[in-house]
N, C-alpha and C. Protein backbone atom coordinates (compact mmCIF):
# COMPACT_ATOMS: atom_id res chain seq x y z
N UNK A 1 11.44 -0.79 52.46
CA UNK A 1 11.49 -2.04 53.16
C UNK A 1 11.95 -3.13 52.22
N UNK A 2 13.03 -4.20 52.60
CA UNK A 2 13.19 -5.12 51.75
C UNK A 2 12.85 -6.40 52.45
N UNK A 3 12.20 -7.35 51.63
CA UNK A 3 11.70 -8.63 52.22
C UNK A 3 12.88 -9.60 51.23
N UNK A 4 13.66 -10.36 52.32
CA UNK A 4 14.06 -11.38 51.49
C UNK A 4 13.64 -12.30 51.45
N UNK A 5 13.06 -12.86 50.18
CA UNK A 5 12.14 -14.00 49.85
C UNK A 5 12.41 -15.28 50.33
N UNK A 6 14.16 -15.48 50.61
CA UNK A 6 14.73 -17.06 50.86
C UNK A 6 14.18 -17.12 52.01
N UNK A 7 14.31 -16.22 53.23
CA UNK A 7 13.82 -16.18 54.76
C UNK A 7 12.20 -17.47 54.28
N UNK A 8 11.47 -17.39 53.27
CA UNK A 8 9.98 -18.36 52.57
C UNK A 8 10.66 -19.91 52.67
N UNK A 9 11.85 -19.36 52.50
CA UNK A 9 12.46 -20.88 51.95
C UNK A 9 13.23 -20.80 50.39
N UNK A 10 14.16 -21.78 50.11
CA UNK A 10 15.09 -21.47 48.62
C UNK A 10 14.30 -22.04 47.40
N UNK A 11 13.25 -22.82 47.74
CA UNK A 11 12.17 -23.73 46.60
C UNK A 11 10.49 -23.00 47.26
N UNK A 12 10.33 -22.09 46.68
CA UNK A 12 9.25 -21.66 46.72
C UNK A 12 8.11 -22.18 45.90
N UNK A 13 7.31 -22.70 46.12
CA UNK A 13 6.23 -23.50 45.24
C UNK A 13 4.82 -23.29 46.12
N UNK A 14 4.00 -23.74 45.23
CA UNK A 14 2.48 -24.62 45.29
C UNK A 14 1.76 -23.19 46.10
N UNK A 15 0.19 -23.06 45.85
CA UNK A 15 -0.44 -21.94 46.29
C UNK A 15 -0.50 -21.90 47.42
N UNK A 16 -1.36 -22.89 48.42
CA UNK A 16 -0.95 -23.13 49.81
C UNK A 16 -0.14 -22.13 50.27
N UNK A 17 1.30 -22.40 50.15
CA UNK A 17 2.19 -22.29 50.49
C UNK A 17 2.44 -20.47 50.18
N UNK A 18 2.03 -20.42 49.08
CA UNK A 18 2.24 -18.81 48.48
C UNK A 18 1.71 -18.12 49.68
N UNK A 19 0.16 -18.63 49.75
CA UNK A 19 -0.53 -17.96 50.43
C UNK A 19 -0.53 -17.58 52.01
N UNK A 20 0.09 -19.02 52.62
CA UNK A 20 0.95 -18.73 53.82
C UNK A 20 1.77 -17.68 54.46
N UNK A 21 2.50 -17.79 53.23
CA UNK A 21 3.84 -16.98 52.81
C UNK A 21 2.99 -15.30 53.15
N UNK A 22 2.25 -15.30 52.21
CA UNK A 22 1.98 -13.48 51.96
C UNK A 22 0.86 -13.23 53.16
N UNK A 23 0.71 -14.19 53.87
CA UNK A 23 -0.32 -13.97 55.40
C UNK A 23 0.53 -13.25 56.38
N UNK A 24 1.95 -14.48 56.48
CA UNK A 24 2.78 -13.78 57.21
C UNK A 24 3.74 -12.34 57.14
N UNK A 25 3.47 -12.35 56.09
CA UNK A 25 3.86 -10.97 55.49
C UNK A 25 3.72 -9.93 55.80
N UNK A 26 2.25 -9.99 55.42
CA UNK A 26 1.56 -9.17 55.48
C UNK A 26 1.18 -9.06 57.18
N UNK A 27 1.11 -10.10 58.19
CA UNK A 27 0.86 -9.73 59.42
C UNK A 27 1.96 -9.57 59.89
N UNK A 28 3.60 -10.04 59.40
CA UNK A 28 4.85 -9.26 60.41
C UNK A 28 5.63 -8.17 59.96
N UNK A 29 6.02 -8.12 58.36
CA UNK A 29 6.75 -7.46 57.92
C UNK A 29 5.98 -5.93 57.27
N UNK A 30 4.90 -6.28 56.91
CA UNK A 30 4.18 -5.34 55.89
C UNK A 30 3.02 -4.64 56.59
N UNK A 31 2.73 -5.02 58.08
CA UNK A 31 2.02 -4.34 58.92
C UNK A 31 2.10 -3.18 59.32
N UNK A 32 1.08 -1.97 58.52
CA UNK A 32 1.23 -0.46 58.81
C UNK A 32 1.99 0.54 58.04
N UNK A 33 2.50 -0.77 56.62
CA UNK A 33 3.47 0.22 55.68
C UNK A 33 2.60 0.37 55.32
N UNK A 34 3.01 2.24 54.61
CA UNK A 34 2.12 3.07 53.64
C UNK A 34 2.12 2.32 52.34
N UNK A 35 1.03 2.31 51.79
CA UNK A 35 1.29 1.66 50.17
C UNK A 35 2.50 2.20 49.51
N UNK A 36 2.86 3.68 49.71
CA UNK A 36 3.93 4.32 48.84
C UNK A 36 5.38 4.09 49.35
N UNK A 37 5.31 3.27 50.26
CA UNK A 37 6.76 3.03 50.26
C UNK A 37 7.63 2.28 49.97
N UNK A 38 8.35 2.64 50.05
CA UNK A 38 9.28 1.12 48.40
C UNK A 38 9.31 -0.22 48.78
N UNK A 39 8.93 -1.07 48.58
CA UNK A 39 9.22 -2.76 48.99
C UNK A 39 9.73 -3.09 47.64
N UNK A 40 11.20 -3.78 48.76
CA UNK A 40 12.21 -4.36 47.59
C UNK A 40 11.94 -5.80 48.01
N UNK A 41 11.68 -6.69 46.86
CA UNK A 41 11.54 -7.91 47.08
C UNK A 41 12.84 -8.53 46.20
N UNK A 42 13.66 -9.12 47.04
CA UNK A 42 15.24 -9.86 46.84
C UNK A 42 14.99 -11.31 46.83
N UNK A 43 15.42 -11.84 45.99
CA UNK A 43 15.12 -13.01 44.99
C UNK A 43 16.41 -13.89 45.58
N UNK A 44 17.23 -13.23 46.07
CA UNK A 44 18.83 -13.60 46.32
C UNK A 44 18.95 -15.39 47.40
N UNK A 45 19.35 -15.79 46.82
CA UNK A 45 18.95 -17.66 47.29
C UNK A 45 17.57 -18.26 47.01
N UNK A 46 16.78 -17.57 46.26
CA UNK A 46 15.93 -18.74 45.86
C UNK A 46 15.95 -19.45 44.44
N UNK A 47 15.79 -21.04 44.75
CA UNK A 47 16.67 -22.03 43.66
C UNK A 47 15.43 -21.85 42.60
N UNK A 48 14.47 -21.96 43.25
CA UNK A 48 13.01 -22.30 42.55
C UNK A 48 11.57 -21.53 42.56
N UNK A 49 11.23 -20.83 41.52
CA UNK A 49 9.70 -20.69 42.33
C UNK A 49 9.18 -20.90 41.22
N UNK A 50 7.52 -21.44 41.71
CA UNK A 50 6.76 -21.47 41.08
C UNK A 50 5.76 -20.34 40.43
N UNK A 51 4.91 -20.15 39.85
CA UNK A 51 4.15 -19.19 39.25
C UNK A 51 2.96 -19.15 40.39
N UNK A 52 2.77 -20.27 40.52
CA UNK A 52 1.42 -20.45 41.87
C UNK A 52 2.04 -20.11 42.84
N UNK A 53 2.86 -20.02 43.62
CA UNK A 53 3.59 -19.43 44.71
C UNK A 53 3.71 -18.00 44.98
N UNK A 54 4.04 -17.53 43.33
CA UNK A 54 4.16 -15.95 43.27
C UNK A 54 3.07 -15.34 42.62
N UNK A 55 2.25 -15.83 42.28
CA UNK A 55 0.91 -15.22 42.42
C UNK A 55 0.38 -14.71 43.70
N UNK A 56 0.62 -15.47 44.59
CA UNK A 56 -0.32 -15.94 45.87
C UNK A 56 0.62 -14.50 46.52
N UNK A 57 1.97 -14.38 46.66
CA UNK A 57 2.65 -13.27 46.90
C UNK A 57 2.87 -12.31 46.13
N UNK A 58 3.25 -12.21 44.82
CA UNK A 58 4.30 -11.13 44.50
C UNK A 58 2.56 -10.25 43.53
N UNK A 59 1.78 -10.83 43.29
CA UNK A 59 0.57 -10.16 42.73
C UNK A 59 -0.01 -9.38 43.50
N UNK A 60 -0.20 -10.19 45.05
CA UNK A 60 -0.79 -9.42 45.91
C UNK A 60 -0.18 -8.44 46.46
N UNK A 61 1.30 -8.27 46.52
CA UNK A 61 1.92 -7.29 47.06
C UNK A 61 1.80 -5.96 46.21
N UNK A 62 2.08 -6.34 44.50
CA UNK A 62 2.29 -5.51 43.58
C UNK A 62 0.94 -4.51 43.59
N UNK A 63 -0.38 -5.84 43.88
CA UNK A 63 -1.45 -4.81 43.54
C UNK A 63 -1.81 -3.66 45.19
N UNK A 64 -0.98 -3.73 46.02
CA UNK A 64 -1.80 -3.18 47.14
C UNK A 64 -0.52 -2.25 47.61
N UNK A 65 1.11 -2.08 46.77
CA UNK A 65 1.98 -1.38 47.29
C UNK A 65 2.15 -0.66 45.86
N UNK A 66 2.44 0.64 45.95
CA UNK A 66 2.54 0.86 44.42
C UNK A 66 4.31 1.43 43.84
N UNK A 67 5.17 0.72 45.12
CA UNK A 67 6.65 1.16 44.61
C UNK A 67 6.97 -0.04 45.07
N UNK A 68 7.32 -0.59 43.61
CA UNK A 68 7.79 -2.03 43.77
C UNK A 68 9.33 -2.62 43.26
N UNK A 69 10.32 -2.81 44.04
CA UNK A 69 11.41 -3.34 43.09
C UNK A 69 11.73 -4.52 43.17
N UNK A 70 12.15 -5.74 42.26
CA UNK A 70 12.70 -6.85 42.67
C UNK A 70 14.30 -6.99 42.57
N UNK A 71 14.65 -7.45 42.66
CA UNK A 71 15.71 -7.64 43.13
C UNK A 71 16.57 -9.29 43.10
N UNK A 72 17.67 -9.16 42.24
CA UNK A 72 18.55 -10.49 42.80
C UNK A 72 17.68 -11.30 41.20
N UNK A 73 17.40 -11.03 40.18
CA UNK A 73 16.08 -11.70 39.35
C UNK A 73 17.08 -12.94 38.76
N UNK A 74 18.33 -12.72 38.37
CA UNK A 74 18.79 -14.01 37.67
C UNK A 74 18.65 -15.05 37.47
N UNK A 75 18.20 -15.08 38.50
CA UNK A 75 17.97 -17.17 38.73
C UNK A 75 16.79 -17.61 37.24
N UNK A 76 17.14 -18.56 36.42
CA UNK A 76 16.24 -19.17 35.16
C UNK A 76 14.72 -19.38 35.77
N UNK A 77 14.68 -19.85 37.09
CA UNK A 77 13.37 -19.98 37.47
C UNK A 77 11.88 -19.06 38.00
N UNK A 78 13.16 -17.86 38.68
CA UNK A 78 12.79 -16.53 38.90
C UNK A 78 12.26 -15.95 37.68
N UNK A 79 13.25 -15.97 36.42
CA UNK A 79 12.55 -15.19 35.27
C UNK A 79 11.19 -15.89 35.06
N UNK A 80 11.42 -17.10 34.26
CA UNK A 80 10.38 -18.21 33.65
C UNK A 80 9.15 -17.14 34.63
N UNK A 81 9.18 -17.68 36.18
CA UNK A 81 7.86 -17.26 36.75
C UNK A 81 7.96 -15.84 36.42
N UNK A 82 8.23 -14.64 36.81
CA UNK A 82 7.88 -13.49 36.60
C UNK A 82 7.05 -13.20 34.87
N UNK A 83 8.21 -14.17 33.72
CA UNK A 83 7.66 -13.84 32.52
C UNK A 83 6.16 -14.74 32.72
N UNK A 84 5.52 -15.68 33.28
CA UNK A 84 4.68 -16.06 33.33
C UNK A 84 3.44 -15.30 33.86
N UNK A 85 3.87 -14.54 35.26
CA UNK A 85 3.18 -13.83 35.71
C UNK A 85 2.75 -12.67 34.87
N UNK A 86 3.53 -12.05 34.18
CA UNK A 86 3.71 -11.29 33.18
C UNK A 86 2.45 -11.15 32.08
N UNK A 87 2.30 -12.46 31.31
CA UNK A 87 1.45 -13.11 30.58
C UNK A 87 0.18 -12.88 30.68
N UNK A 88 -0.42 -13.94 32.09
CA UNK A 88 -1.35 -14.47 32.60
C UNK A 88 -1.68 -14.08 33.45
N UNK A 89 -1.36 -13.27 34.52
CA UNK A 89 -2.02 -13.08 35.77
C UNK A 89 -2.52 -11.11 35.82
N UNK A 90 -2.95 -10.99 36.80
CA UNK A 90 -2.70 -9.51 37.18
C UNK A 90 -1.73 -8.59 36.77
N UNK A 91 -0.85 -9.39 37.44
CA UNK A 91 0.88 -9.03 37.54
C UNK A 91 1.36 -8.07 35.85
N UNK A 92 0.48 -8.87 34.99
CA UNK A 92 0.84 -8.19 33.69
C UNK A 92 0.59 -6.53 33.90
N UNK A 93 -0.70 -6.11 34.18
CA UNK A 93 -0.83 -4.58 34.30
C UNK A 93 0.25 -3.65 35.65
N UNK A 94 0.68 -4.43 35.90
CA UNK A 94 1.22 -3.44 36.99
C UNK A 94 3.25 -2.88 36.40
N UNK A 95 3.10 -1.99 36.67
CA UNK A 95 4.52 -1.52 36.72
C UNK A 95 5.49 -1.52 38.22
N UNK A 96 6.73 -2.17 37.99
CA UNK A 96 7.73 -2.42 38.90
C UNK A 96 9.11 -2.12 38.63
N UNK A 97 9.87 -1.44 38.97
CA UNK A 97 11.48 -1.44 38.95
C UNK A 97 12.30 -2.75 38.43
N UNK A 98 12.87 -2.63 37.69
CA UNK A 98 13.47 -4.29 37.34
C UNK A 98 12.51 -5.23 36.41
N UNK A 99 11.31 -4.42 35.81
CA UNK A 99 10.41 -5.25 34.75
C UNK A 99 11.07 -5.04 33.55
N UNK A 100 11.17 -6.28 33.18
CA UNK A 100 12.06 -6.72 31.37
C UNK A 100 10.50 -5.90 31.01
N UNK A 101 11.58 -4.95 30.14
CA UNK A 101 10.31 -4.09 28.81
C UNK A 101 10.29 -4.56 27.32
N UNK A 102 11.84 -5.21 27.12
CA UNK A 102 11.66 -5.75 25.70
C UNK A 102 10.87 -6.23 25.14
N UNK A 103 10.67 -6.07 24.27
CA UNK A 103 9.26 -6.05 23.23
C UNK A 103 9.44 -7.80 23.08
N UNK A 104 8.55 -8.90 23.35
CA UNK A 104 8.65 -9.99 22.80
C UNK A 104 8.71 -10.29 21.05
């Protein structure tokens, strides 16, 4: 299954909003998938996200689906948050398709 993230909007921010985001998700798109099946999350048009935004989504998805790819990552703001998530949140223990492994 691929969710494209812009469908959220191209400035993804603030928890609220994350959390919105991964309600509806989870009640239209993600309703009745097996954990094991691949969710590609496509990054493709979003200008901005925040770390509080993708917590609220991309943590909760990572921890409850266990084949995860992202997709489209280029954008400077996309990285920043993922390497943040990376760091500090959950998000650090989990393995995903498309995770920078380079050694800091």
């Amino acid at each position: 299954m691929k969710i494209e993230l812009r469908k959220f909007g191209d400035i993804l921010v603030s928890r609220p909003a994350g959390r919105e985001a991964y309600l509806a998700m989870s009640a239209y798109l993600l309703k009745g998938v097996d954990e094991n099946e691949l969710i590609e999350l496509d990054f493709q048009g979003v200008k901005v996200m925040a770390p509080s935004w993708a917590d609220e989504v991309l943590t909760k998805i990572a921890l409850k689906y266990k084949n995860l790819k992202l997709l489209n990552t280029e954008n400077s703001s996309v990285r920043a948050t993922l390497k943040t998530l990376e760091e500090f949140s959950d998000f650090k223990n989990l393995n995903y398709a498309g995770r920078n492994k380079k050694a800091n």
